[in-house]
Protein backbone atom coordinates (compact mmCIF):
# COMPACT_ATOMS: atom_id res chain seq x y z
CA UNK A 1 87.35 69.47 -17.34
CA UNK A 2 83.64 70.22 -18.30
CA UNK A 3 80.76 68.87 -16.86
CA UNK A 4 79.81 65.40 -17.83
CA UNK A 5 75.80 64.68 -19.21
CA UNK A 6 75.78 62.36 -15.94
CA UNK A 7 77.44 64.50 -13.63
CA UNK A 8 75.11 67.38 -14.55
CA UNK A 9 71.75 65.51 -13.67
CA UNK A 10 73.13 63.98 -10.90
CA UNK A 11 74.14 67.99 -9.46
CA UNK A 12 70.96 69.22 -10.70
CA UNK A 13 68.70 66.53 -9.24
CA UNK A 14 70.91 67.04 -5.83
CA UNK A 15 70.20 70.80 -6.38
CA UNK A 16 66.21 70.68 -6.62
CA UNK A 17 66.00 68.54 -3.72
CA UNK A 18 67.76 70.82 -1.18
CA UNK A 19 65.92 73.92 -2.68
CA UNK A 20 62.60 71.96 -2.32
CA UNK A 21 63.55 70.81 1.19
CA UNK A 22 64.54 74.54 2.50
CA UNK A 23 61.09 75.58 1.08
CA UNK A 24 59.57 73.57 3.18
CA UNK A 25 61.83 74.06 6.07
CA UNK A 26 60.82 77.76 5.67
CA UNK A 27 57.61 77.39 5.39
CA UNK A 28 56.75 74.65 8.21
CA UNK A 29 59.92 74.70 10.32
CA UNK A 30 62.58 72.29 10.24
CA UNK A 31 61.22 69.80 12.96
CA UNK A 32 58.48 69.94 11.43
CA UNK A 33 58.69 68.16 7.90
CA UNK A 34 59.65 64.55 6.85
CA UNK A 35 62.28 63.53 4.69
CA UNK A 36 59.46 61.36 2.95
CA UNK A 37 57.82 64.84 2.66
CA UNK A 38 60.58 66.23 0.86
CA UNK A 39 60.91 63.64 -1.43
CA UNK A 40 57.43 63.09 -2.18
CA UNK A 41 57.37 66.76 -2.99
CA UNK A 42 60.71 66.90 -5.28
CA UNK A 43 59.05 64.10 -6.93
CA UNK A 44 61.78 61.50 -5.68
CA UNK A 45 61.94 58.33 -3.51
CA UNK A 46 63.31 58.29 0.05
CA UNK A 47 66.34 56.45 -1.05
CA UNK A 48 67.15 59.26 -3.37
CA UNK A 49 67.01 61.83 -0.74
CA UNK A 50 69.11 60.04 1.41
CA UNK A 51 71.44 59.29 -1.55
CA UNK A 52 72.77 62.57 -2.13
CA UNK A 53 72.39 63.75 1.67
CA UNK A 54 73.79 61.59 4.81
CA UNK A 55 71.06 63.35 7.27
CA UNK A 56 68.29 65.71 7.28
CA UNK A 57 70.33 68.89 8.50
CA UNK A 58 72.84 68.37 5.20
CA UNK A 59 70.14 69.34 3.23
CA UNK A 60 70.81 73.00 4.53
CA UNK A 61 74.21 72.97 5.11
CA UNK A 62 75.81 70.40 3.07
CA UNK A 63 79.29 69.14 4.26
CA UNK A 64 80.93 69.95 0.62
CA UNK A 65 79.51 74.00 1.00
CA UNK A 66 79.79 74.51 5.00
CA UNK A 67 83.38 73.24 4.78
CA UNK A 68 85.32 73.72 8.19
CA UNK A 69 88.25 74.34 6.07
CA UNK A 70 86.95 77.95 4.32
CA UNK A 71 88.55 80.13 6.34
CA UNK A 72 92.06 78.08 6.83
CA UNK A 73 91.73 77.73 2.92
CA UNK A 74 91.29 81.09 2.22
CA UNK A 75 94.18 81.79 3.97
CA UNK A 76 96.33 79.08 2.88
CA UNK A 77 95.43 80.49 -1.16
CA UNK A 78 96.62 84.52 -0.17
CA UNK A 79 98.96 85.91 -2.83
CA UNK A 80 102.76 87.13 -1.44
CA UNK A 81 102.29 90.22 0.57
CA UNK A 82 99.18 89.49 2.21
CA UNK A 83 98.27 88.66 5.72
CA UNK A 84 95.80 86.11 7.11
CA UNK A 85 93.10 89.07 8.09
CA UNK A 86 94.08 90.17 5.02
CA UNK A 87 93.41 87.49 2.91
CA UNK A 88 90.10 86.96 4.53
CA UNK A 89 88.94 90.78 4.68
CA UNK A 90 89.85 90.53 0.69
CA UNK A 91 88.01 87.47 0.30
CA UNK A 92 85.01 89.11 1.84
CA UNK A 93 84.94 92.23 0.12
CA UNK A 94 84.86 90.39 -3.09
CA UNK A 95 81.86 88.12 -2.03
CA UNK A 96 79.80 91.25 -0.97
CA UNK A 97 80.83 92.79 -4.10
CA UNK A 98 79.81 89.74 -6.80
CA UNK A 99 76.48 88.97 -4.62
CA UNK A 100 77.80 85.71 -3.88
CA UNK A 101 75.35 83.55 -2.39
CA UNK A 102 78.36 81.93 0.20
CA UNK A 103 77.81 84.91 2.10
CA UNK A 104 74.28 84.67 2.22
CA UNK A 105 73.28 87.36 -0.37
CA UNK A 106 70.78 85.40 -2.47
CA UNK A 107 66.81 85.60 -1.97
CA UNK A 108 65.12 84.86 0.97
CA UNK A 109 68.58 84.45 3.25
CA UNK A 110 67.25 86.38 6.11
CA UNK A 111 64.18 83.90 6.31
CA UNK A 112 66.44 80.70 5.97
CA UNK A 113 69.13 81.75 9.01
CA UNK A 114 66.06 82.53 11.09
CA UNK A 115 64.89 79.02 10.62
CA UNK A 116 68.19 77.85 11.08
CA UNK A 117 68.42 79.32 14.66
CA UNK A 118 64.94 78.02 15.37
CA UNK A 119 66.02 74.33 14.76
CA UNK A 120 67.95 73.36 17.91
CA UNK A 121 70.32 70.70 15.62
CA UNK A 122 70.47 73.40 12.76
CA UNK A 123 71.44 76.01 15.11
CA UNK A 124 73.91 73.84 17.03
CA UNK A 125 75.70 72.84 13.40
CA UNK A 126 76.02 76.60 12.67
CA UNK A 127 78.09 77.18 16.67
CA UNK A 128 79.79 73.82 15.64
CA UNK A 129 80.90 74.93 12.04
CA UNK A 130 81.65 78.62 13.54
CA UNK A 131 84.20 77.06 15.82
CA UNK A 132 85.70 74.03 13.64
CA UNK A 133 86.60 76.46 11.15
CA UNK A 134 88.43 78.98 13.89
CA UNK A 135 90.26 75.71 14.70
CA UNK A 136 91.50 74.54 11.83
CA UNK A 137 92.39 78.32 10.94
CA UNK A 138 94.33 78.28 14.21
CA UNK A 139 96.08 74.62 13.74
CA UNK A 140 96.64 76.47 9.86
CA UNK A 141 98.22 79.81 11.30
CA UNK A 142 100.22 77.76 13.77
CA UNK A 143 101.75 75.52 10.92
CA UNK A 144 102.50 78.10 8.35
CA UNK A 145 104.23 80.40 11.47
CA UNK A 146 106.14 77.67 12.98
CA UNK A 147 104.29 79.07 16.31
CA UNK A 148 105.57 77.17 19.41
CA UNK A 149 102.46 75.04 20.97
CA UNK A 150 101.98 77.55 23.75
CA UNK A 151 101.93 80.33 21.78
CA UNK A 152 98.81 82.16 21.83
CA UNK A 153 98.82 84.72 18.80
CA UNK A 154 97.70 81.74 16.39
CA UNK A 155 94.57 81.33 18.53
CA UNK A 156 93.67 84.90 19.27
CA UNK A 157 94.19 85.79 16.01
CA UNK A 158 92.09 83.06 14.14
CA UNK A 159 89.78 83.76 16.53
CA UNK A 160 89.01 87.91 15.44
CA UNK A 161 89.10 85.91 11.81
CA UNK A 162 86.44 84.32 12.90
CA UNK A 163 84.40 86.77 14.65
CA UNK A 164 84.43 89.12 11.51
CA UNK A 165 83.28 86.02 9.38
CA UNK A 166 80.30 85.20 11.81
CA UNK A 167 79.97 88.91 11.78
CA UNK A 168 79.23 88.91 8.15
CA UNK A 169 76.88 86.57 8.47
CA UNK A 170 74.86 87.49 11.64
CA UNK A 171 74.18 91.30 9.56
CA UNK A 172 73.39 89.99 6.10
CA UNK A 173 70.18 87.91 8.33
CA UNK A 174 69.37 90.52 9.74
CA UNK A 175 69.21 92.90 6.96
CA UNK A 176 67.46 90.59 5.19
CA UNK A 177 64.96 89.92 7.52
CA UNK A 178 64.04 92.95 7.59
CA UNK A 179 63.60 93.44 3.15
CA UNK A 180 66.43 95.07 2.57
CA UNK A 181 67.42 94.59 -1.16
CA UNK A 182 70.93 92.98 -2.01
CA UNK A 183 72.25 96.24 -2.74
CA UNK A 184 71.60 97.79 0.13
CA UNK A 185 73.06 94.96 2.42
CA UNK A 186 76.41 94.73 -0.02
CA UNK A 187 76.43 98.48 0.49
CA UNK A 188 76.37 98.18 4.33
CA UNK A 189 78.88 94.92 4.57
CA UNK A 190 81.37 96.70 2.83
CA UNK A 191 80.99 99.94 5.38
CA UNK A 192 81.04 97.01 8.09
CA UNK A 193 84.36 95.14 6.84
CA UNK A 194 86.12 98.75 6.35
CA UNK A 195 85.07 99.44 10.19
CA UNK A 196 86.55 96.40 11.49
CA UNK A 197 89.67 96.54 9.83
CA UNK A 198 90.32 100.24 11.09
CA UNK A 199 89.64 99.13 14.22
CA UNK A 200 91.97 95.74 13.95
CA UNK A 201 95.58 96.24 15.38
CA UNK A 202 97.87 96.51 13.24
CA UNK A 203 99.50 93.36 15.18
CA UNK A 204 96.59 91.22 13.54
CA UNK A 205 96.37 93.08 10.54
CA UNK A 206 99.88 92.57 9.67
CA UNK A 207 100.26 88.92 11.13
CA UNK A 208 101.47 85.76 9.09
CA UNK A 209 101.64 87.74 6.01
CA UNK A 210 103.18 86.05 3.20
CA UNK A 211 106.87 86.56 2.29
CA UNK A 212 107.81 85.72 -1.59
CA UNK A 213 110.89 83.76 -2.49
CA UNK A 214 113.98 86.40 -2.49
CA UNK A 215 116.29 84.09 -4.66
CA UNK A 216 116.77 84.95 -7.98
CA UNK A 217 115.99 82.80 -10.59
C-alpha cells in the first residue's frame, strides 16, 4: 500500500525533528539541550515533539528502529538451509554492502555513537537494547529448537550473535570517528564478518539451521 498525503507529512515532520534534535545533541551534548530547544529550533511546539517521541532519548533511538526484536527477527525470516549465525552474518554482509544506515554507515555516525556513550541514559539504552535483543534471540532459538529449559546452547549461542552484532557496531564508530569514508569502513566490516565466521565453530555456525518440508506435494 503506498504512502498516504497524511502519512507522509506526518513521517517527514517526525523525521526533521529527530535529525534537528541529534544536531544539537552533537553539537552541545545530550544533557545539555531542552526538548523546548529542539522544538523551537525544528520550528515546532513542545507538544509536537513529545507527540511523535514518548521521551527525550527516543529521539535517538526510537523504539520502532532500535527494536529488541532485530536480531530474533532476522533469524526467524532465514530461507531453508540457513542457520541462525547464518542468517545474521548474511544479513550483515548485505547491510555493509548497500550502505545501510541500520548499521551505522550514514554521515557523521562516528560523532553520534560517541555522544551516545557520553550520555549516561543514552549509553545505558544502548547496554539495555544490546542485551534485550540477545534475549529475545535466545527465548527465539529456544522455541524454534524445542531446547529443554536448561539447555544452554540457545543462550551461548545467541549470545556470539550478539557479540558479532555489537561488534559491527563498536568498529563502524570507530572508523568513523576517525574520517574514514563509507567505503573504506564497508571494505573493513566485510574483512571483519569473514574473520569471525572462520573463527566461529562450526557447532554455532551450523546450529538451528532451517530444514525445508520433505513431503511432496
Amino acid at each position: 500500500m503506498s504512502e498516504g498525503l497524511r502519512e507522509r507529512k506526518k513521517r517527514q515532520t517526525r523525521e526533521r525533528i529527530s535529525e534537528v534534535a541529534v544536531g544539537l545533541f552533537v553539537a552541545r551534548g545530550f544533557d545539555k539541550v531542552t526538548i523546548a530547544e529542539v522544538a523551537e529550533a525544528a520550528e515546532v511546539s513542545v507538544n509536537t515533539v513529545y507527540n511523535y517521541f514518548a521521551c527525550k532519548e527516543d529521539l535517538v533511538l526510537p523504539p520502532e528502529e532500535a527494536s529488541v526484536q532485530r536480531l530474533a527477527d532476522i533469524v526467524r525470516q532465514r530461507p531453508v538451509g540457513q542457520s541462525a549465525a547464518g542468517a545474521v552474518l548474511a544479513e550483515l554482509r548485505s547491510a555493509v554492502r548497500r550502505r545501510d544506515r541500520k548499521v551505522g554507515l550514514s554521515p557523521g555516525f562516528g560523532r553520534v555513537l560517541e555522544m551516545m556513550r557520553a550520555a549516561p541514559t543514552l549509553a545505558a539504552r544502548l547496554e539495555d537494547l544490546g542485551r534485550d535483543m540477545t534475549e529475545a534471540l535466545t527465548l527465539a532459538l529456544a522455541e524454534e529448537t524445542g531446547a529443554k529449559q536448561d539447555d544452554l546452547l540457545p543462550r551461548v549461542v545467541a549470545w556470539q550473535i550478539g557479540s558479532l552484532h555489537a561488534l559491527v557496531y563498536t568498529e563502524v564508530g570507530q572508523r568513523a570517528a576517525l574520517g574514514e569514508s563509507s567505503d573504506a569502513i564497508s571494505t573493513a566490516l566485510v574483512n571483519l564478518l569473514d574473520t569471525v565466521e572462520g573463527l566461529l565453530s562450526e557447532r554455532v555456525l551450523t546450529y538451528a539451521t532451517r530444514e525445508g518440508n520433505s513431503c511432496s506435494g
